[in-house]
C-alpha atoms as a PDB file:
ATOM      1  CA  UNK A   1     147.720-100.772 147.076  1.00  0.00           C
ATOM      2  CA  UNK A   2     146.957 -97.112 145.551  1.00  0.00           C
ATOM      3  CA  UNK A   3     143.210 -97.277 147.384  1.00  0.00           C
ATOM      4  CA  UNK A   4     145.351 -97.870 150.560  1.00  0.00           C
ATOM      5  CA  UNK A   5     148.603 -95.137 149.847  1.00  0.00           C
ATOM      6  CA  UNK A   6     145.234 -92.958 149.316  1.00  0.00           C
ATOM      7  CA  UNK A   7     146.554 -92.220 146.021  1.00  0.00           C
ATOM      8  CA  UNK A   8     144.109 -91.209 143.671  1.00  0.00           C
ATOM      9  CA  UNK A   9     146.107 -90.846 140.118  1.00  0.00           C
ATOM     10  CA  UNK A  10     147.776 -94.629 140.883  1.00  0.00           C
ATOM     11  CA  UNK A  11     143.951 -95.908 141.660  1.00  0.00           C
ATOM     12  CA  UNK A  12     142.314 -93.807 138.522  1.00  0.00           C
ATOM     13  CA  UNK A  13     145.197 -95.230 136.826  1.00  0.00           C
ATOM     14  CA  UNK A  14     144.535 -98.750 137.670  1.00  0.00           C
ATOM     15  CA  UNK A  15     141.063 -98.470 137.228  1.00  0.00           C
ATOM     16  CA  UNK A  16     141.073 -97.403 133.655  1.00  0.00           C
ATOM     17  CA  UNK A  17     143.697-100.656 133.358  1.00  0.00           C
ATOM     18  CA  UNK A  18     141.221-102.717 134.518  1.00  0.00           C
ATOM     19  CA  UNK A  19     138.472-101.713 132.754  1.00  0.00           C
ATOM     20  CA  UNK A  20     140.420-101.156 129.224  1.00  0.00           C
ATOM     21  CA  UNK A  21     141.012-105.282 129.439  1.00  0.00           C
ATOM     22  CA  UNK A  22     136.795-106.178 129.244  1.00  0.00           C
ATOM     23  CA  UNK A  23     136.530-107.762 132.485  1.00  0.00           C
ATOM     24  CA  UNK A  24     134.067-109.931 133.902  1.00  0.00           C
ATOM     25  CA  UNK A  25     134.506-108.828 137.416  1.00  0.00           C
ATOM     26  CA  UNK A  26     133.816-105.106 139.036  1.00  0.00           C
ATOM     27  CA  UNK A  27     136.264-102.469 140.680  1.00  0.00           C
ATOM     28  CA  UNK A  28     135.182-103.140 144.501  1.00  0.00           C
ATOM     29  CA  UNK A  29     132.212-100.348 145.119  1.00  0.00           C
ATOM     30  CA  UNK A  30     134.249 -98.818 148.311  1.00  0.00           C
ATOM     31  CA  UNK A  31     137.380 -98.031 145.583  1.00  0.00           C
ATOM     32  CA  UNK A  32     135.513 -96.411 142.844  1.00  0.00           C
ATOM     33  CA  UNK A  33     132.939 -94.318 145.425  1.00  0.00           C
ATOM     34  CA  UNK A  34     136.334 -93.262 147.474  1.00  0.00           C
ATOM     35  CA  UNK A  35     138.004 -92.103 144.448  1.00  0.00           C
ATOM     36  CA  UNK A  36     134.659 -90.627 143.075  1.00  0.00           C
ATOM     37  CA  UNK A  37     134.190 -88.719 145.978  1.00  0.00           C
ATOM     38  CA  UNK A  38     137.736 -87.917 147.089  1.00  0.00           C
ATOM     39  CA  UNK A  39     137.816 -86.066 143.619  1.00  0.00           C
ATOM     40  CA  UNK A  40     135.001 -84.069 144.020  1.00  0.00           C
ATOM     41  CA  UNK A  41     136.313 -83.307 147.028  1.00  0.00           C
ATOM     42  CA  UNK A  42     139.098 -81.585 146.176  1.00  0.00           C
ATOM     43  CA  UNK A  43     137.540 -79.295 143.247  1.00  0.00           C
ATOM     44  CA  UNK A  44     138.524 -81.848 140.455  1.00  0.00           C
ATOM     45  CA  UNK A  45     135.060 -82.189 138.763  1.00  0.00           C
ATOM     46  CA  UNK A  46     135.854 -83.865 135.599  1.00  0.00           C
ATOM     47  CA  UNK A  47     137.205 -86.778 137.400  1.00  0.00           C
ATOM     48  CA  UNK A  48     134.600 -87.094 140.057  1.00  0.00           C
ATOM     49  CA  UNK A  49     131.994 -87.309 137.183  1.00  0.00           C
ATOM     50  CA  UNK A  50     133.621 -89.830 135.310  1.00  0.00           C
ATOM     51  CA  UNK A  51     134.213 -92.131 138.183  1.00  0.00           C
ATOM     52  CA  UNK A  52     130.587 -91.199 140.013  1.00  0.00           C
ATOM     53  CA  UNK A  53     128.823 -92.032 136.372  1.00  0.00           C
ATOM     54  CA  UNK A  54     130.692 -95.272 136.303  1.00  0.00           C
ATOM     55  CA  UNK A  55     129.552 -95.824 139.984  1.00  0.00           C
ATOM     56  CA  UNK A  56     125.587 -94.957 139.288  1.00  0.00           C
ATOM     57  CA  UNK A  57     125.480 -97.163 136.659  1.00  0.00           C
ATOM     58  CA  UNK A  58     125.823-100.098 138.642  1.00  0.00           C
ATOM     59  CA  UNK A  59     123.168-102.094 140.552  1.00  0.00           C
ATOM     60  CA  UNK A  60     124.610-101.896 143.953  1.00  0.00           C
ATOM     61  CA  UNK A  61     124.990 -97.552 143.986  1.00  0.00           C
ATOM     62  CA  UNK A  62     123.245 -95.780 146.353  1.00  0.00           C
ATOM     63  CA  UNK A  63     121.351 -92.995 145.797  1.00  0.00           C
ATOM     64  CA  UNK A  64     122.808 -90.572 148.206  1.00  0.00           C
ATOM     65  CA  UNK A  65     126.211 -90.867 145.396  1.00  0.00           C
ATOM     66  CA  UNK A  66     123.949 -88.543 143.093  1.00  0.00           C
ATOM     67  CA  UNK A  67     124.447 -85.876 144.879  1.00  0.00           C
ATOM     68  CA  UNK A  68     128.027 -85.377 144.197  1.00  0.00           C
ATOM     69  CA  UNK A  69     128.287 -86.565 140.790  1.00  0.00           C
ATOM     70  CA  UNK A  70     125.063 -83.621 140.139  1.00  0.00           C
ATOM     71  CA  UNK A  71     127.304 -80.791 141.415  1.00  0.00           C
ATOM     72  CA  UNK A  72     130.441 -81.793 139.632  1.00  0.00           C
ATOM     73  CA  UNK A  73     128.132 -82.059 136.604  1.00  0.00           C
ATOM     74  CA  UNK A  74     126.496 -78.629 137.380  1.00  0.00           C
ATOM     75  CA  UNK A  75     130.213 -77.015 138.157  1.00  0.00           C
ATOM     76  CA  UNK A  76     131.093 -78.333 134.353  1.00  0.00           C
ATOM     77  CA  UNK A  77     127.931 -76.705 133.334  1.00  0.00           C
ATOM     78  CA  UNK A  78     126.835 -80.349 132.190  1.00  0.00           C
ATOM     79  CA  UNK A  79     123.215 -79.301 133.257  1.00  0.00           C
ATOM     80  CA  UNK A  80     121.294 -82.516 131.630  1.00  0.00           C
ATOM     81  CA  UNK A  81     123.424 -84.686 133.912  1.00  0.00           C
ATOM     82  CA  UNK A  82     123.523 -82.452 136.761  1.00  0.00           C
ATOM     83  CA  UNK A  83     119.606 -82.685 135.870  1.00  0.00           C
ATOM     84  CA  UNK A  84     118.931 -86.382 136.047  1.00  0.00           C
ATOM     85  CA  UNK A  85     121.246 -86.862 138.724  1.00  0.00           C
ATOM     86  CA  UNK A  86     119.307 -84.435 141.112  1.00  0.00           C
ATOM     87  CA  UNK A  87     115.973 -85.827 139.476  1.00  0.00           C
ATOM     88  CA  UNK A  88     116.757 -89.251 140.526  1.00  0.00           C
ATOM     89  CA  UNK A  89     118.278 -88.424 144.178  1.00  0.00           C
ATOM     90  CA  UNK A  90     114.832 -86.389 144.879  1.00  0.00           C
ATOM     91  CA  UNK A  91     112.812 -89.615 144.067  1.00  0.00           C
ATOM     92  CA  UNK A  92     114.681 -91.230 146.665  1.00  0.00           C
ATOM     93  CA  UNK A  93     114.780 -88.811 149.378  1.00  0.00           C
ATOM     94  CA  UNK A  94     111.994 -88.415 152.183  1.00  0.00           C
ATOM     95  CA  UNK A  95     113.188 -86.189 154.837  1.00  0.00           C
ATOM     96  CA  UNK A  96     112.294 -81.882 154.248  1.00  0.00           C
ATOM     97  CA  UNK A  97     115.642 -80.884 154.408  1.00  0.00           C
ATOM     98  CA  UNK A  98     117.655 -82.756 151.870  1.00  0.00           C
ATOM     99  CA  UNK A  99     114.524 -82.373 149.746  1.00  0.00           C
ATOM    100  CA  UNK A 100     114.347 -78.545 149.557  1.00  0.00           C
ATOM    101  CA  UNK A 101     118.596 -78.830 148.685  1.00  0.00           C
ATOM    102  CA  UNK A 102     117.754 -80.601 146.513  1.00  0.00           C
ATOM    103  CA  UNK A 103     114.883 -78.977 144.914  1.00  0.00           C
ATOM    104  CA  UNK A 104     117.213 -76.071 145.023  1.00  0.00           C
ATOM    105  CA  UNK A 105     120.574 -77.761 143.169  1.00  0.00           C
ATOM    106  CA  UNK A 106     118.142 -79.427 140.588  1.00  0.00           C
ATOM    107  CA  UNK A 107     116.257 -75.835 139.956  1.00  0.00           C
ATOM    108  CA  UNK A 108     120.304 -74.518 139.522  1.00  0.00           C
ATOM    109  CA  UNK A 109     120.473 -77.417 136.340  1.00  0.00           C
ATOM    110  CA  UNK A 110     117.606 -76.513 135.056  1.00  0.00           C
ATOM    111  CA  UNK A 111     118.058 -72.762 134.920  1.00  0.00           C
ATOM    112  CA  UNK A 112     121.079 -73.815 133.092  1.00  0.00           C
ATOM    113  CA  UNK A 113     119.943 -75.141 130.601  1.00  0.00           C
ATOM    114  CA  UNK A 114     117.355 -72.271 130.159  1.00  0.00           C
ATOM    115  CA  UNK A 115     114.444 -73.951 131.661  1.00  0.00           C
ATOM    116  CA  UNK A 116     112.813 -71.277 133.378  1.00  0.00           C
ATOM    117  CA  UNK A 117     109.328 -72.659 133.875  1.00  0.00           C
ATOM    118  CA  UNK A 118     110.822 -76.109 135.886  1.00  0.00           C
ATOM    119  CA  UNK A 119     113.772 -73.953 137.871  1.00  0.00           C
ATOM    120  CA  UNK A 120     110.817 -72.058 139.061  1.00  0.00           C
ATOM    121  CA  UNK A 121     108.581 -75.012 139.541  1.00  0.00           C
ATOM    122  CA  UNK A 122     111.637 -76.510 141.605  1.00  0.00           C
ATOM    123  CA  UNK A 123     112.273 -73.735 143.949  1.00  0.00           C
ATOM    124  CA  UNK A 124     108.242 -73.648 144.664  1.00  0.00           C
ATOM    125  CA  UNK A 125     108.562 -77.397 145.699  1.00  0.00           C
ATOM    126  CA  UNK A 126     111.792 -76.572 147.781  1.00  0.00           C
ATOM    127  CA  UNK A 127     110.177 -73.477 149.645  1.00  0.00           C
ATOM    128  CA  UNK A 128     107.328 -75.090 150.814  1.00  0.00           C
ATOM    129  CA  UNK A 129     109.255 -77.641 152.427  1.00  0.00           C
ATOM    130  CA  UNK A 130     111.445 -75.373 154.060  1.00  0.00           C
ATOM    131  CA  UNK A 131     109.784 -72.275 155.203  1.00  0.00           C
ATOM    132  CA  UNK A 132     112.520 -70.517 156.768  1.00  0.00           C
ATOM    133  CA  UNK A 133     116.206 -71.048 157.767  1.00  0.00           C
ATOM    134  CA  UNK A 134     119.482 -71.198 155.756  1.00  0.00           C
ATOM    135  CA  UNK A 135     118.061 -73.667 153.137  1.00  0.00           C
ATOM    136  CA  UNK A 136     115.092 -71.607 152.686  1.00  0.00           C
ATOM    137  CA  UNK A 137     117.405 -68.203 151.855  1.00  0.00           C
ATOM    138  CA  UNK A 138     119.409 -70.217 149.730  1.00  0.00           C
ATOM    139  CA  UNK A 139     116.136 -71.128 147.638  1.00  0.00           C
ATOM    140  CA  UNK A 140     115.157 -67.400 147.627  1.00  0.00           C
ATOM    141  CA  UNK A 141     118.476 -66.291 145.778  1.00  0.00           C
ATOM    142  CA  UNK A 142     117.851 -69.203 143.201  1.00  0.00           C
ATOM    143  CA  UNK A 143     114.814 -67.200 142.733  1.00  0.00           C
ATOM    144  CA  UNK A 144     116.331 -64.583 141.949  1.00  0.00           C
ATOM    145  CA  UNK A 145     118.522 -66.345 139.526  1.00  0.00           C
ATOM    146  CA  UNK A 146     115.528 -67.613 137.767  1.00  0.00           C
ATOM    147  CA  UNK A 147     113.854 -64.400 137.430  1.00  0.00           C
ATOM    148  CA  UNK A 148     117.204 -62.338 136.136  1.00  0.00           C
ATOM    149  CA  UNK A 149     117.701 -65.194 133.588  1.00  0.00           C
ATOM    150  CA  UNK A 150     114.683 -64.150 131.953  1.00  0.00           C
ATOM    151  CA  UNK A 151     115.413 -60.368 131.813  1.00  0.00           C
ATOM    152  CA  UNK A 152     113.229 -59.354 135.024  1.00  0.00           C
ATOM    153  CA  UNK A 153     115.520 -57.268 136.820  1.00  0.00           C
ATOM    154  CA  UNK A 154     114.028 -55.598 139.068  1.00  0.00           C
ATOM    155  CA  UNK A 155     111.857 -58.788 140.288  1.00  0.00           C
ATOM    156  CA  UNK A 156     114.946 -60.378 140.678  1.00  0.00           C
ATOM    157  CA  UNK A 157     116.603 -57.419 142.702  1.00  0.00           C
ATOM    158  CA  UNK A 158     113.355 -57.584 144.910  1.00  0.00           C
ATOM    159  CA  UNK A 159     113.879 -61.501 145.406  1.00  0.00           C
ATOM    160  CA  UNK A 160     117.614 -60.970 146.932  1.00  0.00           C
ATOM    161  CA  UNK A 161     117.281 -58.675 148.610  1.00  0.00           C
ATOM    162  CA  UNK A 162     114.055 -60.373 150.401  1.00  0.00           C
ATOM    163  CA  UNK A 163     116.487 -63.571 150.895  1.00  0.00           C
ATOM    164  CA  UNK A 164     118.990 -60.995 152.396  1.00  0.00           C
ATOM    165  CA  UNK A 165     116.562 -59.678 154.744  1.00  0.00           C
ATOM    166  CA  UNK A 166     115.017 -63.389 155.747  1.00  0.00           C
ATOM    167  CA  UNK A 167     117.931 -64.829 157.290  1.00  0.00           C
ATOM    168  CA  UNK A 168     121.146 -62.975 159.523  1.00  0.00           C
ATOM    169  CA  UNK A 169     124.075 -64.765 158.041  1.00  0.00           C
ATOM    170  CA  UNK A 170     127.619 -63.698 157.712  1.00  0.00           C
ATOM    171  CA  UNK A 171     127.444 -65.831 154.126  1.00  0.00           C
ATOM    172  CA  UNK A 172     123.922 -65.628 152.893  1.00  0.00           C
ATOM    173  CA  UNK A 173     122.604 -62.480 153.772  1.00  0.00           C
ATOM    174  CA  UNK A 174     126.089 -60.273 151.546  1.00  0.00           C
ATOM    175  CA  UNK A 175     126.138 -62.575 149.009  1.00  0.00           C
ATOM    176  CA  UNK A 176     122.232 -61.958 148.434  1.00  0.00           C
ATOM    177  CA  UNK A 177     122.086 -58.331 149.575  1.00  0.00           C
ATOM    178  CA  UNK A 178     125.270 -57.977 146.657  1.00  0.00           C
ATOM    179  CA  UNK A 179     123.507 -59.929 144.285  1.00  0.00           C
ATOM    180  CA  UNK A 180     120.404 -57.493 144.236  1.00  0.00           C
ATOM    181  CA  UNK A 181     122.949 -54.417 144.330  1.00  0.00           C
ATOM    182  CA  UNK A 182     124.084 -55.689 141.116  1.00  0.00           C
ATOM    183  CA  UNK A 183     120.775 -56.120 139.289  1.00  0.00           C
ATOM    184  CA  UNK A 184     118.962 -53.125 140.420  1.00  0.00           C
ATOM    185  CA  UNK A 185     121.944 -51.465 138.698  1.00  0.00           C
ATOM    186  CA  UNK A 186     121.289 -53.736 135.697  1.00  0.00           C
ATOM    187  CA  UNK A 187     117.919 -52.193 135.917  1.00  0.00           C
ATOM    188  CA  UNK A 188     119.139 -48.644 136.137  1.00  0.00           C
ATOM    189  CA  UNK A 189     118.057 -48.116 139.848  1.00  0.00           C
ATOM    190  CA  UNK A 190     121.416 -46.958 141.050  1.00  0.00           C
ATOM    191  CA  UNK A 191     119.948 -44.602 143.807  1.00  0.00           C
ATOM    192  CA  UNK A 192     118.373 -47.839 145.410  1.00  0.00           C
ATOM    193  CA  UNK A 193     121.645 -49.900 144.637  1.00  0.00           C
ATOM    194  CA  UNK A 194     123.796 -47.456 146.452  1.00  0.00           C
ATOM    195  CA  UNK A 195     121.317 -47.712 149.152  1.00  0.00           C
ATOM    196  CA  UNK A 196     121.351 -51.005 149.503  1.00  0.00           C
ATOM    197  CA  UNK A 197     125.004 -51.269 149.554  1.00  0.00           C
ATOM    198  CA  UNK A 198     125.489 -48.961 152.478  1.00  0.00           C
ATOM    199  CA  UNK A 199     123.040 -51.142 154.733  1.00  0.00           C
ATOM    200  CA  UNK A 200     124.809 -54.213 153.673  1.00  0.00           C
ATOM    201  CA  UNK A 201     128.384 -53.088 154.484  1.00  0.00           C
ATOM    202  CA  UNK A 202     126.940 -50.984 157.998  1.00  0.00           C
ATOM    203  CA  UNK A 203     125.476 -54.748 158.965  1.00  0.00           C
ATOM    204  CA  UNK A 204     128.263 -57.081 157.319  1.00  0.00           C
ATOM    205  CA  UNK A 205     131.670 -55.132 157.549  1.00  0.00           C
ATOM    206  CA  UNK A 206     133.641 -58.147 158.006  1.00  0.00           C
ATOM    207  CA  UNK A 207     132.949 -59.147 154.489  1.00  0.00           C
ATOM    208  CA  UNK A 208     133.439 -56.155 152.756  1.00  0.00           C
ATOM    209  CA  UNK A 209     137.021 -55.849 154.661  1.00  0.00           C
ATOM    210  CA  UNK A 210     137.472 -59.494 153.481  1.00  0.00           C
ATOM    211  CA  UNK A 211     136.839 -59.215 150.198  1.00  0.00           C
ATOM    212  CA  UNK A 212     138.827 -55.948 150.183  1.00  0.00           C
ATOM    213  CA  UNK A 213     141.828 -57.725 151.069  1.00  0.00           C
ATOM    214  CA  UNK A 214     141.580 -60.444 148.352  1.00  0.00           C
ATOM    215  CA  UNK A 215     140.838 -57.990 145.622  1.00  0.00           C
END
């Protein structure tokens, strides 16, 4: 009745119930997955994981279900489960694109857990799958992230600001173009920051009068 009334505490509720009493039976898949999934949905990340682990570890999961139970995982900063999670959806996948996102969310679990070497490895993978195009920036500020994790500023100023240049979007190209303002100033180039900064609110001033407002 909850699963119907769309009413996640009643069904998380009832679910634990169940569960507490050693069953022999199984919540139905479509219940837990909804409720899994509405979660993450809505920005509640410790419940999606709990309810998306329960759901991979039965026989009849899918693989495209690791895909939200890895980015709860990685927004709880639970980077070995984020890791296997993404791990096991790329050995499933086939097609370019959901490769190279994928590539790019499992480099994000391993750069935090400090594992610079395979983050890098994973972003090579995901780049040569996808050349160019939104996916492709995307990889090229993970990059960046790898590279600034291990100290090398100014590489990693060099790698934003490249994924800034390599794609015109209202959403990639500030966020990327702010990112490198922010570590060539780590680095002590401010000239270049300032710079920087200029061209990116001359090209995007839409965001910079959005984020204006909200601060």
């Amino acid at each position: 009745c909850f699963y119907y009334l769309e009413d996640t505490a009643g069904v998380a509720g009832e679910i634990d119930a169940y569960l507490a009493g050693g069953p022999k039976g199984q919540v139905p898949y479509e219940v837990l997955r909804w409720l899994g999934m509405t979660l993450h949905s809505r920005g509640d990340n410790q419940g999606a994981l709990k309810f998306l682990s329960q759901l991979m570890a039965r026989e009849d999961a899918k693989p495209e279900d690791w895909r939200p139970l890895g980015r709860s995982a990685l927004a709880l900063k639970d980077y070995p489960t984020a890791e296997k999670a993404f791990t096991s959806l790329l050995a499933a996948l086939k097609d370019p694109v959901p490769q190279a996102e994928t590539n790019n969310d499992l480099a994000q679990a391993q750069l935090g857990g400090k594992k610079f070497a395979e983050a890098a490895a994973s972003v090579e993978a995901g780049l040569k799958l996808q050349p160019d195009g939104p996916v492709n920036a995307e990889l090229k500020i993970t990059a960046g992230d790898v590279l600034a994790g291990q100290g090398k500023l100014l590489d990693a100023a060099k790698a934003y600001e490249a994924a800034s240049i390599v794609i015109d979007d209202e959403h990639i190209s500030p966020r990327a173009g702010e990112k490198a303002v922010e570590a060539y100033r780590k680095a002590g180039e401010e000239e270049i920051a300032k710079k920087l900064l200029n061209k990116l609110q001359s090209r995007y001033p839409e965001h910079f009068q959005n984020k204006s407002r909200k601060s």
